[in-house]
PDB file of N, CA and C in Angstrom:
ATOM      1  N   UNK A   1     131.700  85.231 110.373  1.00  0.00           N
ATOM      2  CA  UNK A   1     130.726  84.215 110.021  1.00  0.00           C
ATOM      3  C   UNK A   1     129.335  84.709 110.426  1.00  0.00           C
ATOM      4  N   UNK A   2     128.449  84.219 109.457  1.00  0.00           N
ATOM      5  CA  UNK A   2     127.123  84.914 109.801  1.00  0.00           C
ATOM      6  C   UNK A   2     126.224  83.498 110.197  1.00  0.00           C
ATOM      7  N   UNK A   3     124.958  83.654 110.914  1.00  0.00           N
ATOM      8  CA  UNK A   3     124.130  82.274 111.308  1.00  0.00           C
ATOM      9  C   UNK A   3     122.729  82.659 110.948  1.00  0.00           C
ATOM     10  N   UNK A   4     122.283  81.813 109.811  1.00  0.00           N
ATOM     11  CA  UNK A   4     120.959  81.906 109.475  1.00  0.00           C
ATOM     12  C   UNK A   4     119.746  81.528 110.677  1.00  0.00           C
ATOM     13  N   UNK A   5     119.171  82.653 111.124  1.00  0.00           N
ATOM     14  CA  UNK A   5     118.039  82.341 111.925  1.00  0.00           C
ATOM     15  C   UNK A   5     116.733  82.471 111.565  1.00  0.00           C
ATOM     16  N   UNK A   6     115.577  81.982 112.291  1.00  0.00           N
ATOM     17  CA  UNK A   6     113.841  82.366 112.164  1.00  0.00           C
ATOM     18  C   UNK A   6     114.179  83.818 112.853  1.00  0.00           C
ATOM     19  N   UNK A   7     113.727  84.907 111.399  1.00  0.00           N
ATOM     20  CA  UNK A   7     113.116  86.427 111.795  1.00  0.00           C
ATOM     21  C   UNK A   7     112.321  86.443 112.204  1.00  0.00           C
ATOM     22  N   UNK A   8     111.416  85.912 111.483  1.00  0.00           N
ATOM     23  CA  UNK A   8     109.492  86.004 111.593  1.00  0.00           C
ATOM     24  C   UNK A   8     108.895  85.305 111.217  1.00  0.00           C
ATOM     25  N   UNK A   9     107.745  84.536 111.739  1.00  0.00           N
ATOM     26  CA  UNK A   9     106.848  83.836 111.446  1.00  0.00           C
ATOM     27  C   UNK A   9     105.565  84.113 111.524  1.00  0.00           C
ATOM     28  N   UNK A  10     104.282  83.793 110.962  1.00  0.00           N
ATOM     29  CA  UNK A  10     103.054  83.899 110.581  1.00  0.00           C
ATOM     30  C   UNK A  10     103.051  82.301 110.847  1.00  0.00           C
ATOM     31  N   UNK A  11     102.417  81.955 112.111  1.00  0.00           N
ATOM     32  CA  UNK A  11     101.892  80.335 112.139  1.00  0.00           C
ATOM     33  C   UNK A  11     100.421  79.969 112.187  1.00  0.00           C
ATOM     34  N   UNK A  12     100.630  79.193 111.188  1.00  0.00           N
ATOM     35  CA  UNK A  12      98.599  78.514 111.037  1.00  0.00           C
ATOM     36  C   UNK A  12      97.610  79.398 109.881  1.00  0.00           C
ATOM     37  N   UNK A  13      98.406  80.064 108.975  1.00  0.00           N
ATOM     38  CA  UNK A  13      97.896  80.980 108.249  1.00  0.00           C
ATOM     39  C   UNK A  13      97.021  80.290 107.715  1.00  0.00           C
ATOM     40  N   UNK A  14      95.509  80.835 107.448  1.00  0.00           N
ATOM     41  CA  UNK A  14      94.658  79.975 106.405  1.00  0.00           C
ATOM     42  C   UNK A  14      95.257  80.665 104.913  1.00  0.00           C
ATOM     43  N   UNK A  15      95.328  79.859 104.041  1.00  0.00           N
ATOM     44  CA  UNK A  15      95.423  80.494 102.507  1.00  0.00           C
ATOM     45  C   UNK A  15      94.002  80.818 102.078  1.00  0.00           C
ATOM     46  N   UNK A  16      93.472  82.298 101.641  1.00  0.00           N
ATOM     47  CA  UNK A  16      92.212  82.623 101.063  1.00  0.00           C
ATOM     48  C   UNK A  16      92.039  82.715  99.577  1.00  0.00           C
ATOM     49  N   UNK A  17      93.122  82.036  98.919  1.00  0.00           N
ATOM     50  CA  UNK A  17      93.115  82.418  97.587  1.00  0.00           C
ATOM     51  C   UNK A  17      94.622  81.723  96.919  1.00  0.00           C
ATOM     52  N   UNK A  18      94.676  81.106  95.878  1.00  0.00           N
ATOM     53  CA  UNK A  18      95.532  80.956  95.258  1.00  0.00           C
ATOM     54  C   UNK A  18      95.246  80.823  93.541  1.00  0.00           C
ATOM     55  N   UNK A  19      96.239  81.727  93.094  1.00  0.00           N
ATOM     56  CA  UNK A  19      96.118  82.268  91.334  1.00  0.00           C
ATOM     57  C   UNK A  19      97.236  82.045  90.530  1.00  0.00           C
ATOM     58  N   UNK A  20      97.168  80.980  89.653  1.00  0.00           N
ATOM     59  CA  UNK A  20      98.297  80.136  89.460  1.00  0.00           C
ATOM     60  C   UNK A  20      98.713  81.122  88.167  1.00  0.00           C
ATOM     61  N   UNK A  21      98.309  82.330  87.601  1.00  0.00           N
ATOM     62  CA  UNK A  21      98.436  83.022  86.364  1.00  0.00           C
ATOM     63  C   UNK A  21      98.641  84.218  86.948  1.00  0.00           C
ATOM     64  N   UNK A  22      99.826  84.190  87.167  1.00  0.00           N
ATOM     65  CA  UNK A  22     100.379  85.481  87.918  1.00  0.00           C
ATOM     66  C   UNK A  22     101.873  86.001  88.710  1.00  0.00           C
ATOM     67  N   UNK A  23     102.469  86.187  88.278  1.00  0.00           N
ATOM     68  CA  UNK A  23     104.509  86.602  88.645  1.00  0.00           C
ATOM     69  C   UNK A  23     104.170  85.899  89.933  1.00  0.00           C
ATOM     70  N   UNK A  24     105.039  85.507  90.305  1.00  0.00           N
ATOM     71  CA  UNK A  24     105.034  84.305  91.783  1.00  0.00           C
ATOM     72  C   UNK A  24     105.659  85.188  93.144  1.00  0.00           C
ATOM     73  N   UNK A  25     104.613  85.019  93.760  1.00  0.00           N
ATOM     74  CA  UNK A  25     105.018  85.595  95.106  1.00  0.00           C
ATOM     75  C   UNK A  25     103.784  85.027  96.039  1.00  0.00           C
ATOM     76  N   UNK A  26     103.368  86.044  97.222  1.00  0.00           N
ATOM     77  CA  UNK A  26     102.604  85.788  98.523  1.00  0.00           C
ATOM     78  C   UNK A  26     101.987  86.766  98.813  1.00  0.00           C
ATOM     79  N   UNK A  27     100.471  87.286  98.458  1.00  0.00           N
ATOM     80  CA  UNK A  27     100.579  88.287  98.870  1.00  0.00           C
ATOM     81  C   UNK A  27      99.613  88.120 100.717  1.00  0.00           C
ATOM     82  N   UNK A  28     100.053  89.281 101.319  1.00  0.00           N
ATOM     83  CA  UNK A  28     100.264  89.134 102.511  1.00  0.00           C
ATOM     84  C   UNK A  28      99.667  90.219 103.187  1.00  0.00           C
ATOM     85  N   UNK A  29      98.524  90.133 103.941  1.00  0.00           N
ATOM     86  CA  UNK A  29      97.750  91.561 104.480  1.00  0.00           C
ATOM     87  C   UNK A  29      98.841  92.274 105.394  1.00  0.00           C
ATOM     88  N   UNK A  30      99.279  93.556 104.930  1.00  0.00           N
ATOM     89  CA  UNK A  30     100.520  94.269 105.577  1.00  0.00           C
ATOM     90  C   UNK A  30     100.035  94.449 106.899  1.00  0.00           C
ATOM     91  N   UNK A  31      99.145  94.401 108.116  1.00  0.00           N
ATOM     92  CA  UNK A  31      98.684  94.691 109.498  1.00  0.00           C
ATOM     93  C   UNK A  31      99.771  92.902 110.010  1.00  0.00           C
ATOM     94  N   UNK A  32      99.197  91.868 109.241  1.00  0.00           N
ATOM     95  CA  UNK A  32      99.958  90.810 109.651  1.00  0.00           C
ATOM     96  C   UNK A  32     101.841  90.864 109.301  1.00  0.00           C
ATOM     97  N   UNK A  33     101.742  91.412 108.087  1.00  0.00           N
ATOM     98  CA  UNK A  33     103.107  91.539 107.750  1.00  0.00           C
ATOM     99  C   UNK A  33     103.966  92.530 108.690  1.00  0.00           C
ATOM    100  N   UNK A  34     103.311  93.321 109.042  1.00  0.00           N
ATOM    101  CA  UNK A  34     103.909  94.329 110.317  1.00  0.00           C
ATOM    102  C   UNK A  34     103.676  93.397 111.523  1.00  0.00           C
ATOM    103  N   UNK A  35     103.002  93.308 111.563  1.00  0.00           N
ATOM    104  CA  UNK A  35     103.336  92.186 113.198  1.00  0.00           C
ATOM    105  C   UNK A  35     104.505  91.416 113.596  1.00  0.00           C
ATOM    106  N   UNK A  36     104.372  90.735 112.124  1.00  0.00           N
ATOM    107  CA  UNK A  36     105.383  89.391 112.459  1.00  0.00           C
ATOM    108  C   UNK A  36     106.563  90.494 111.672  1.00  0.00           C
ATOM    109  N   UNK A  37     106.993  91.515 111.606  1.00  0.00           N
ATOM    110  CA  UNK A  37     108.317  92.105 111.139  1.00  0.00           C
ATOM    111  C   UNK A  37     108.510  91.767 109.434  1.00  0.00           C
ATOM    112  N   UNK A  38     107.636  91.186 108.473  1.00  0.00           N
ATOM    113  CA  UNK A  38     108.042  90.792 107.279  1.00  0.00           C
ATOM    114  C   UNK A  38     107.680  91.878 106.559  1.00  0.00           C
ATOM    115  N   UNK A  39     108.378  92.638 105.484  1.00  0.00           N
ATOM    116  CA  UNK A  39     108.796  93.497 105.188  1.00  0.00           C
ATOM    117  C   UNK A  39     108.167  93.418 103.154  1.00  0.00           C
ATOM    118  N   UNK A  40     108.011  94.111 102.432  1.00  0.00           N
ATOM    119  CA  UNK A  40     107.679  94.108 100.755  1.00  0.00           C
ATOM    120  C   UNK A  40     108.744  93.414 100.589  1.00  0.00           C
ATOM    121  N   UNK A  41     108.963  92.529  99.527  1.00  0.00           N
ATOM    122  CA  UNK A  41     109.897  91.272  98.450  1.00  0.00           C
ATOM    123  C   UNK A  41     110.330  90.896  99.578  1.00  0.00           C
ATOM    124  N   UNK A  42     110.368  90.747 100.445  1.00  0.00           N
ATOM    125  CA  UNK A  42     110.945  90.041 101.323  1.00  0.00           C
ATOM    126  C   UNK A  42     110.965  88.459 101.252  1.00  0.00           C
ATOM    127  N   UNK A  43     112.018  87.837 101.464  1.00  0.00           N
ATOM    128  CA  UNK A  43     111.872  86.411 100.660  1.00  0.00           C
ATOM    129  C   UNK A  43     111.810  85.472 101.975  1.00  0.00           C
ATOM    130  N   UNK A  44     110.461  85.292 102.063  1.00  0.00           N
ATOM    131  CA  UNK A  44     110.005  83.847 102.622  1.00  0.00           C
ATOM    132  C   UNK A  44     109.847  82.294 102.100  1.00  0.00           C
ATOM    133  N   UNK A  45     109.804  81.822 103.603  1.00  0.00           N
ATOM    134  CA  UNK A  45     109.342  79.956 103.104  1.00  0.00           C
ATOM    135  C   UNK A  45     108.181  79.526 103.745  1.00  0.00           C
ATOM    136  N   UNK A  46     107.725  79.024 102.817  1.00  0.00           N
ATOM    137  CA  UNK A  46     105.863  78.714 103.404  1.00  0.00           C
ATOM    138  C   UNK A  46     105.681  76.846 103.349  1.00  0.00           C
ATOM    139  N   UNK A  47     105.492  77.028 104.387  1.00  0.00           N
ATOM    140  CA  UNK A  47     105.584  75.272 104.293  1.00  0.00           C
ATOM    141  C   UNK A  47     103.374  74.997 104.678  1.00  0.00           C
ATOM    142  N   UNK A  48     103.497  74.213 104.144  1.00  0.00           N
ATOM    143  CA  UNK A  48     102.089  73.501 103.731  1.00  0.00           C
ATOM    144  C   UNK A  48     101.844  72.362 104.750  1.00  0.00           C
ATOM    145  N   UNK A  49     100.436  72.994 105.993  1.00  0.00           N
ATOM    146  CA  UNK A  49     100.457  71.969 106.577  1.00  0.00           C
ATOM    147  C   UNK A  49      99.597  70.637 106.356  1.00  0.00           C
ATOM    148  N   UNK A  50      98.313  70.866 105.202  1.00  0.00           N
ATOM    149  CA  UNK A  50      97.789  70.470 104.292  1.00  0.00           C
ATOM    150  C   UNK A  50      98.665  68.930 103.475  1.00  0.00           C
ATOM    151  N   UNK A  51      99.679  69.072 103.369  1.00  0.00           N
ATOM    152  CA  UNK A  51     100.675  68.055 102.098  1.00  0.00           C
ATOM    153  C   UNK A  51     101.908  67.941 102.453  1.00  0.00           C
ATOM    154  N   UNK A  52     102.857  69.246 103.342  1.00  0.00           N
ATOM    155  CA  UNK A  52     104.037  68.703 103.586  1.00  0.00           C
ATOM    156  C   UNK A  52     104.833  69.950 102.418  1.00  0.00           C
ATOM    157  N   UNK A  53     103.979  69.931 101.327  1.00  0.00           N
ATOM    158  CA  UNK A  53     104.808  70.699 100.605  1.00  0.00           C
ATOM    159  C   UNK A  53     105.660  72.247 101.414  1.00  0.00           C
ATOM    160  N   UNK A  54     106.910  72.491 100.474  1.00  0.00           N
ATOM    161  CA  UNK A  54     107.331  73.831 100.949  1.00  0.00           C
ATOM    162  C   UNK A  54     107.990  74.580  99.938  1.00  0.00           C
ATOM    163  N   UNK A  55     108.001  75.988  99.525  1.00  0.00           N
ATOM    164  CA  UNK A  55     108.114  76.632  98.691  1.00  0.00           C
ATOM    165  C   UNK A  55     108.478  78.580  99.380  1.00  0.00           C
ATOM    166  N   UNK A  56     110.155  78.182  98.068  1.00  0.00           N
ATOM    167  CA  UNK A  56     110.241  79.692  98.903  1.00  0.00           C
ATOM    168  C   UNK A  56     109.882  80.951  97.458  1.00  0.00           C
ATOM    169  N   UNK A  57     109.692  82.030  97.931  1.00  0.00           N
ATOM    170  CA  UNK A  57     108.872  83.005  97.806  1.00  0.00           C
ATOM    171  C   UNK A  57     109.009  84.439  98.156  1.00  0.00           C
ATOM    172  N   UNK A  58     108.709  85.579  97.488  1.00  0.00           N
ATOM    173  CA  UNK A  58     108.823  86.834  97.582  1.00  0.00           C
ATOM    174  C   UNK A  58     107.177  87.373  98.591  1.00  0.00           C
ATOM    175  N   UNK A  59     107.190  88.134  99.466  1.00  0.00           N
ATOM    176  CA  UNK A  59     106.176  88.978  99.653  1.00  0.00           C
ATOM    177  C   UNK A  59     105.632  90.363  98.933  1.00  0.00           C
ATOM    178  N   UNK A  60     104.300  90.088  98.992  1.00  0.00           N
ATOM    179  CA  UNK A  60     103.892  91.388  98.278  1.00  0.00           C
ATOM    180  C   UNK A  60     102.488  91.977  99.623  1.00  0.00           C
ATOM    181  N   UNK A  61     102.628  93.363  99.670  1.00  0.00           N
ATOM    182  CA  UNK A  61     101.858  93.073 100.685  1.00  0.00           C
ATOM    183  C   UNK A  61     100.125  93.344  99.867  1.00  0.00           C
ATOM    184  N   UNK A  62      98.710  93.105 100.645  1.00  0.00           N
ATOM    185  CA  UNK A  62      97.927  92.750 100.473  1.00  0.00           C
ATOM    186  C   UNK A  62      97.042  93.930 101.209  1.00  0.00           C
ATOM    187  N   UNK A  63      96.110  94.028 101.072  1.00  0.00           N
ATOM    188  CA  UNK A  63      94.932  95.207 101.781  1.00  0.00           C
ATOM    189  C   UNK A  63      95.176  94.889 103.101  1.00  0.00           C
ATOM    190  N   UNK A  64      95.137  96.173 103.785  1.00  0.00           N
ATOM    191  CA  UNK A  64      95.215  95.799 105.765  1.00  0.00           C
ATOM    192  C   UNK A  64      94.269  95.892 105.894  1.00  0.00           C
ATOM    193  N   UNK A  65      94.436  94.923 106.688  1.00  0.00           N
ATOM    194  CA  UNK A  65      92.634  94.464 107.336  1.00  0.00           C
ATOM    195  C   UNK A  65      91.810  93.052 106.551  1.00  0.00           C
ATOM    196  N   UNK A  66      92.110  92.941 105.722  1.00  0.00           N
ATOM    197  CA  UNK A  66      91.747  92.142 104.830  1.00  0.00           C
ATOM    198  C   UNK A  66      92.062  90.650 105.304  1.00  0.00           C
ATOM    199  N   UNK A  67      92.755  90.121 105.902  1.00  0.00           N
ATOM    200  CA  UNK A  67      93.280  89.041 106.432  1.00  0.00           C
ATOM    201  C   UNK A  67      93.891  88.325 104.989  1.00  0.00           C
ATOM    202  N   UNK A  68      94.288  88.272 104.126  1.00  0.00           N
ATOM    203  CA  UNK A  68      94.262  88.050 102.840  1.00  0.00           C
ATOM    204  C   UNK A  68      95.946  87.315 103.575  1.00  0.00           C
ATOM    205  N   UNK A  69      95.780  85.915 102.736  1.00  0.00           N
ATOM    206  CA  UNK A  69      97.174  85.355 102.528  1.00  0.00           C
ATOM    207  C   UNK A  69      96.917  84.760 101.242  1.00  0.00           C
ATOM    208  N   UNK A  70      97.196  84.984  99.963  1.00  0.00           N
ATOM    209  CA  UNK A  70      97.160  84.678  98.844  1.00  0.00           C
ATOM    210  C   UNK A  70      98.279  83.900  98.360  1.00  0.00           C
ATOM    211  N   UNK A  71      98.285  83.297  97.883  1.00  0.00           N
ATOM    212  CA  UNK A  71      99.463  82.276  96.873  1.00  0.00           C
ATOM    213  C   UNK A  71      99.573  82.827  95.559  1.00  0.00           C
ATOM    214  N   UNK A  72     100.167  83.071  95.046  1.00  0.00           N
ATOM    215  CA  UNK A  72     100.329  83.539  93.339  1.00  0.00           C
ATOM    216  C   UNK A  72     101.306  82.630  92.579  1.00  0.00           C
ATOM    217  N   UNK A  73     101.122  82.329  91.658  1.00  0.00           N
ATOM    218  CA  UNK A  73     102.399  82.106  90.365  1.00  0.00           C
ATOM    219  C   UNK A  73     102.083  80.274  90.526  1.00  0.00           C
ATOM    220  N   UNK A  74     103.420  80.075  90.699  1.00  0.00           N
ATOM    221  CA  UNK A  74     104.121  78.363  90.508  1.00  0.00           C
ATOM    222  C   UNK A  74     103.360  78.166  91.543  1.00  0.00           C
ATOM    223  N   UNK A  75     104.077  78.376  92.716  1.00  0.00           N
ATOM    224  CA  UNK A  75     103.548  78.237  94.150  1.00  0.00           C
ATOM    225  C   UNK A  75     101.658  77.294  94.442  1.00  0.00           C
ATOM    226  N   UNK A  76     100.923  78.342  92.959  1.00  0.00           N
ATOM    227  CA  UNK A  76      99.667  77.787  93.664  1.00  0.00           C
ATOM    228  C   UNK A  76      99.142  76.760  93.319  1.00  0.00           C
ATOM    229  N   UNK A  77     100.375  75.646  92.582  1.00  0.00           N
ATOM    230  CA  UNK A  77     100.395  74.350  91.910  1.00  0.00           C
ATOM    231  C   UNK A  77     100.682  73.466  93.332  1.00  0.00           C
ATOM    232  N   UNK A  78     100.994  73.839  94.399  1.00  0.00           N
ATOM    233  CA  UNK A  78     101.499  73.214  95.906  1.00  0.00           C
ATOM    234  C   UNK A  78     100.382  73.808  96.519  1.00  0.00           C
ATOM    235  N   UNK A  79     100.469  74.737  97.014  1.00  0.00           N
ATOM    236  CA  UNK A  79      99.515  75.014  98.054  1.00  0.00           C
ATOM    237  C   UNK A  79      98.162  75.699  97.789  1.00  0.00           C
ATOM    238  N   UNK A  80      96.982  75.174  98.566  1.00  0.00           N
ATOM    239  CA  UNK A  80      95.702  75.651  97.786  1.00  0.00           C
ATOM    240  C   UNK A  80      95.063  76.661  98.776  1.00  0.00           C
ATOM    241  N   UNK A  81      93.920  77.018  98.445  1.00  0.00           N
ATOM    242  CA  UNK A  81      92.767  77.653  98.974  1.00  0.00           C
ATOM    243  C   UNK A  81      92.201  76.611 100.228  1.00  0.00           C
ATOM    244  N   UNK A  82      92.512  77.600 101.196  1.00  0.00           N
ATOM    245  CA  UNK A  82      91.840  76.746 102.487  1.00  0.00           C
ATOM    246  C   UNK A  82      93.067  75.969 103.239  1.00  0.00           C
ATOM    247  N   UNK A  83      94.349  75.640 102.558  1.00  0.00           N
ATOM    248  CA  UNK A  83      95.541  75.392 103.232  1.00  0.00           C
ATOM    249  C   UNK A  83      95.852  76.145 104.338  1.00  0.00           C
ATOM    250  N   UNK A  84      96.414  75.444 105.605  1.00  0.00           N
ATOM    251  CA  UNK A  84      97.252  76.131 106.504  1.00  0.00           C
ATOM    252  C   UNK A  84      98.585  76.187 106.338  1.00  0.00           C
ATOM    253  N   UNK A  85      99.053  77.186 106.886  1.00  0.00           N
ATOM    254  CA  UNK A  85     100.117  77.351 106.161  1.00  0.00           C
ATOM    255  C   UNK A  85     100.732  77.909 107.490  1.00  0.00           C
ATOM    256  N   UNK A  86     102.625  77.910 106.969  1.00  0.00           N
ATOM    257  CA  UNK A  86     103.459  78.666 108.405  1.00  0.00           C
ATOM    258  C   UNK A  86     104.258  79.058 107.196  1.00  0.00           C
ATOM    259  N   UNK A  87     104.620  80.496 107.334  1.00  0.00           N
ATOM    260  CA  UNK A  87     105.005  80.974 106.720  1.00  0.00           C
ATOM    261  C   UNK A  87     106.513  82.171 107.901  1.00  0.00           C
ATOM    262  N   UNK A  88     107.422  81.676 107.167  1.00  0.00           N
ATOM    263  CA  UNK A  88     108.624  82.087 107.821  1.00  0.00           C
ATOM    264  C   UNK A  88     110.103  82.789 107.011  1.00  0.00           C
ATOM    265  N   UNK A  89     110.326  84.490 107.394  1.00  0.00           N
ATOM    266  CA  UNK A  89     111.460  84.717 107.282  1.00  0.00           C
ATOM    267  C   UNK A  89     112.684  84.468 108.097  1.00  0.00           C
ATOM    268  N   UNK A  90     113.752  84.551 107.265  1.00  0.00           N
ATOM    269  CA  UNK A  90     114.824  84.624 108.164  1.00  0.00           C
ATOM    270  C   UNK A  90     116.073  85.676 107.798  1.00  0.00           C
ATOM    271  N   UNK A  91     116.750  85.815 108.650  1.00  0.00           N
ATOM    272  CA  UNK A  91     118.030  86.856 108.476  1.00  0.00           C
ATOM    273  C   UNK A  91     119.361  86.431 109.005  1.00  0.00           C
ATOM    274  N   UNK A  92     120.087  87.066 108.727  1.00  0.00           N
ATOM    275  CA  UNK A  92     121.925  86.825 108.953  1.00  0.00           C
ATOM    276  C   UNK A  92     122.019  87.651 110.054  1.00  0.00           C
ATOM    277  N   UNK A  93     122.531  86.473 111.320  1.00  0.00           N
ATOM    278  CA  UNK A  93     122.941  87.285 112.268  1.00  0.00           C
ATOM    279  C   UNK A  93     124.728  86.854 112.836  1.00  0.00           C
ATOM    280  N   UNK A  94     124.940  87.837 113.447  1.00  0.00           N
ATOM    281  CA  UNK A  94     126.331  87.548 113.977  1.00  0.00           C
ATOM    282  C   UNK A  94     126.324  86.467 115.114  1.00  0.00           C
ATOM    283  N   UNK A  95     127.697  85.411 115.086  1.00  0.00           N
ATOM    284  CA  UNK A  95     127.324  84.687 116.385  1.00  0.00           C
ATOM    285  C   UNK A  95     126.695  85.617 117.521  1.00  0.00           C
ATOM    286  N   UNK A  96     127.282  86.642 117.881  1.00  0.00           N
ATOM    287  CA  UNK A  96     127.144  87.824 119.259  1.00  0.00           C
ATOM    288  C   UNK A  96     125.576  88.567 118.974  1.00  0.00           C
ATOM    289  N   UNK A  97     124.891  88.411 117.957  1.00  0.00           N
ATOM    290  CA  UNK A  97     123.497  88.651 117.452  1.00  0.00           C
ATOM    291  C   UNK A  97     122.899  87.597 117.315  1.00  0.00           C
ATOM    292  N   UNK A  98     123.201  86.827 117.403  1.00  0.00           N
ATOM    293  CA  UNK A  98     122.517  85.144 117.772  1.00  0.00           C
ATOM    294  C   UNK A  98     121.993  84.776 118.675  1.00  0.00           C
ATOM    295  N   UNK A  99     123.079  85.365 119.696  1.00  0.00           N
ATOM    296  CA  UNK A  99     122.770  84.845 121.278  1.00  0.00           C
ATOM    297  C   UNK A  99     121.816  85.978 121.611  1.00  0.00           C
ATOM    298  N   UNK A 100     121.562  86.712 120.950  1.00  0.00           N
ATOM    299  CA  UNK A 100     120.380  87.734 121.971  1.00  0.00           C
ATOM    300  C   UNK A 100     119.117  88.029 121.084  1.00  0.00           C
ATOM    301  N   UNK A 101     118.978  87.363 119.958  1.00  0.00           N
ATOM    302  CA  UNK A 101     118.220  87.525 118.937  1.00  0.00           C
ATOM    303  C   UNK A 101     116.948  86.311 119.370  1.00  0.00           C
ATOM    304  N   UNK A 102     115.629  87.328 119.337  1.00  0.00           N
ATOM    305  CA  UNK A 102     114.368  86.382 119.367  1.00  0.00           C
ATOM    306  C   UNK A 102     113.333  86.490 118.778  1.00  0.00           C
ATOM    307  N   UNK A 103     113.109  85.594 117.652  1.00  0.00           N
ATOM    308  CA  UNK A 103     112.350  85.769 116.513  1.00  0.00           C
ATOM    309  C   UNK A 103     110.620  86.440 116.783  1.00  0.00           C
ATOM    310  N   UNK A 104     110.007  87.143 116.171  1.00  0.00           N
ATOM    311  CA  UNK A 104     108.988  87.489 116.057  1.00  0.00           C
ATOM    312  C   UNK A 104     107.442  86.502 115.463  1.00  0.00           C
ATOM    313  N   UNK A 105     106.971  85.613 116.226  1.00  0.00           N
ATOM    314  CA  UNK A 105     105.953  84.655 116.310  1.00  0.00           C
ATOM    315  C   UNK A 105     104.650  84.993 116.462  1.00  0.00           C
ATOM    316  N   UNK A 106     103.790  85.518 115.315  1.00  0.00           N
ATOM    317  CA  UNK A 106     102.547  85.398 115.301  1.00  0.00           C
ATOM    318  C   UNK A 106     101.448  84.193 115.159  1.00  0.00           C
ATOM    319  N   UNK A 107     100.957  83.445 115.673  1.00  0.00           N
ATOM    320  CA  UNK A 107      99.810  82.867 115.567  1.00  0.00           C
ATOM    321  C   UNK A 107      98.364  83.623 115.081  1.00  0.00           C
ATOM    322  N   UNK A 108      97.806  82.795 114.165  1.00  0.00           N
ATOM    323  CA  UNK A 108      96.357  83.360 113.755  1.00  0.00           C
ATOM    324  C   UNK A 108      95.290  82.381 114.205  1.00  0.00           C
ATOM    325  N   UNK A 109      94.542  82.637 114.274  1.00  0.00           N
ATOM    326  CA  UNK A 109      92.959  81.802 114.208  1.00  0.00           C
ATOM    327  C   UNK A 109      92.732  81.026 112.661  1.00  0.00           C
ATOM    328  N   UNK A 110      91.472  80.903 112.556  1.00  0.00           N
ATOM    329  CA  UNK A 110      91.232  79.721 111.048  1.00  0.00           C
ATOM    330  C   UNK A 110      90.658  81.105 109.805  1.00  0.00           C
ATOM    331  N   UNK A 111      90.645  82.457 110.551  1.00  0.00           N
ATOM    332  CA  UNK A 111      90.140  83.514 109.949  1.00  0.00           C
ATOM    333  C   UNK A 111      91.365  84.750 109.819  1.00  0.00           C
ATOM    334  N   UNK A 112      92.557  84.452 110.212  1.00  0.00           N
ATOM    335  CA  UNK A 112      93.551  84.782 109.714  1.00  0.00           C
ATOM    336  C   UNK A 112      93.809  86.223 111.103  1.00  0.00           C
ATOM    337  N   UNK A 113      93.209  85.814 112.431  1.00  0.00           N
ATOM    338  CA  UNK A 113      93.293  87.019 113.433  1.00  0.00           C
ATOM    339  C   UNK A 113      94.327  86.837 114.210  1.00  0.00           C
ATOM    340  N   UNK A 114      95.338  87.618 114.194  1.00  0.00           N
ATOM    341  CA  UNK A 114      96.131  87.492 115.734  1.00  0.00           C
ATOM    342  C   UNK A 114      95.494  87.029 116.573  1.00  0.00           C
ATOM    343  N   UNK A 115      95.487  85.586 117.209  1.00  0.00           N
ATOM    344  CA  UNK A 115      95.693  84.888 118.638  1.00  0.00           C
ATOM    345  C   UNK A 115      96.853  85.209 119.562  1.00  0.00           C
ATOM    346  N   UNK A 116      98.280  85.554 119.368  1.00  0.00           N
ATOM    347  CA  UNK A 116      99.253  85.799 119.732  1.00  0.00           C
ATOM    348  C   UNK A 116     100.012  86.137 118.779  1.00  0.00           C
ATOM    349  N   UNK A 117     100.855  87.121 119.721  1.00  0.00           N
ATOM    350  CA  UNK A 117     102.319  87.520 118.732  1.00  0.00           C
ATOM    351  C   UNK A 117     103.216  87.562 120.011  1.00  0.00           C
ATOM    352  N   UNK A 118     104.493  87.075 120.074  1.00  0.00           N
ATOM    353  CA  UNK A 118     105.549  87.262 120.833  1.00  0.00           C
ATOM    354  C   UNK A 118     106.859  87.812 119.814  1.00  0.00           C
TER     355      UNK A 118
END
């Protein structure tokens, strides 16, 4: 039996952009995407702290350095420009990878900077 856990999170993301004419994904400045462990297509859930809304989603990564959290496709019919956002993978772990498994938690500022990562 496998147990779905939080891999990684990106919490408080500002959204800098959302482009509703465009294959649906997230794109994601890879310096943040390496932090928090989230990986290219990698399939996240971005919940909207803005509305409540939540929507899951492929990563694409984005210029490093750029702080860029973009919305693309369907997605940018829910969440807008200037939204905060928490944006979270997860993975299959074994019960015995459960118990020793501890997710990767970045916090940003309102400008998209590492405040913390644990």
């Amino acid at each position: 039996m496998y147990l779905t856990l939080l891999k990684s999170k990106l919490h408080r993301g500002r959204v800098t952009g959302a482009k509703l004419d465009y294959p649906g994904s997230i794109g994601i400045d890879s310096e943040l995407m390496a932090a928090a462990g989230i990986i290219p297509y990698e399939k996240v859930l971005i919940a909207d702290l803005a509305n409540g809304s939540r929507a899951e989603t492929y990563v694409v990564p984005a210029e490093a350095g750029s702080r860029q959290i973009e919305i693309f496709g369907a997605s940018a019919r829910l969440i807008r420009k200037g939204d905060i956002v928490i944006i979270m993978g997860f993975g299959l772990f074994t019960p015995e990878e459960a118990r020793r498994h501890k997710p990767k938690i970045v916090l940003l500022d309102e400008n998209n900077n590492i405040i913390k990562s644990e």
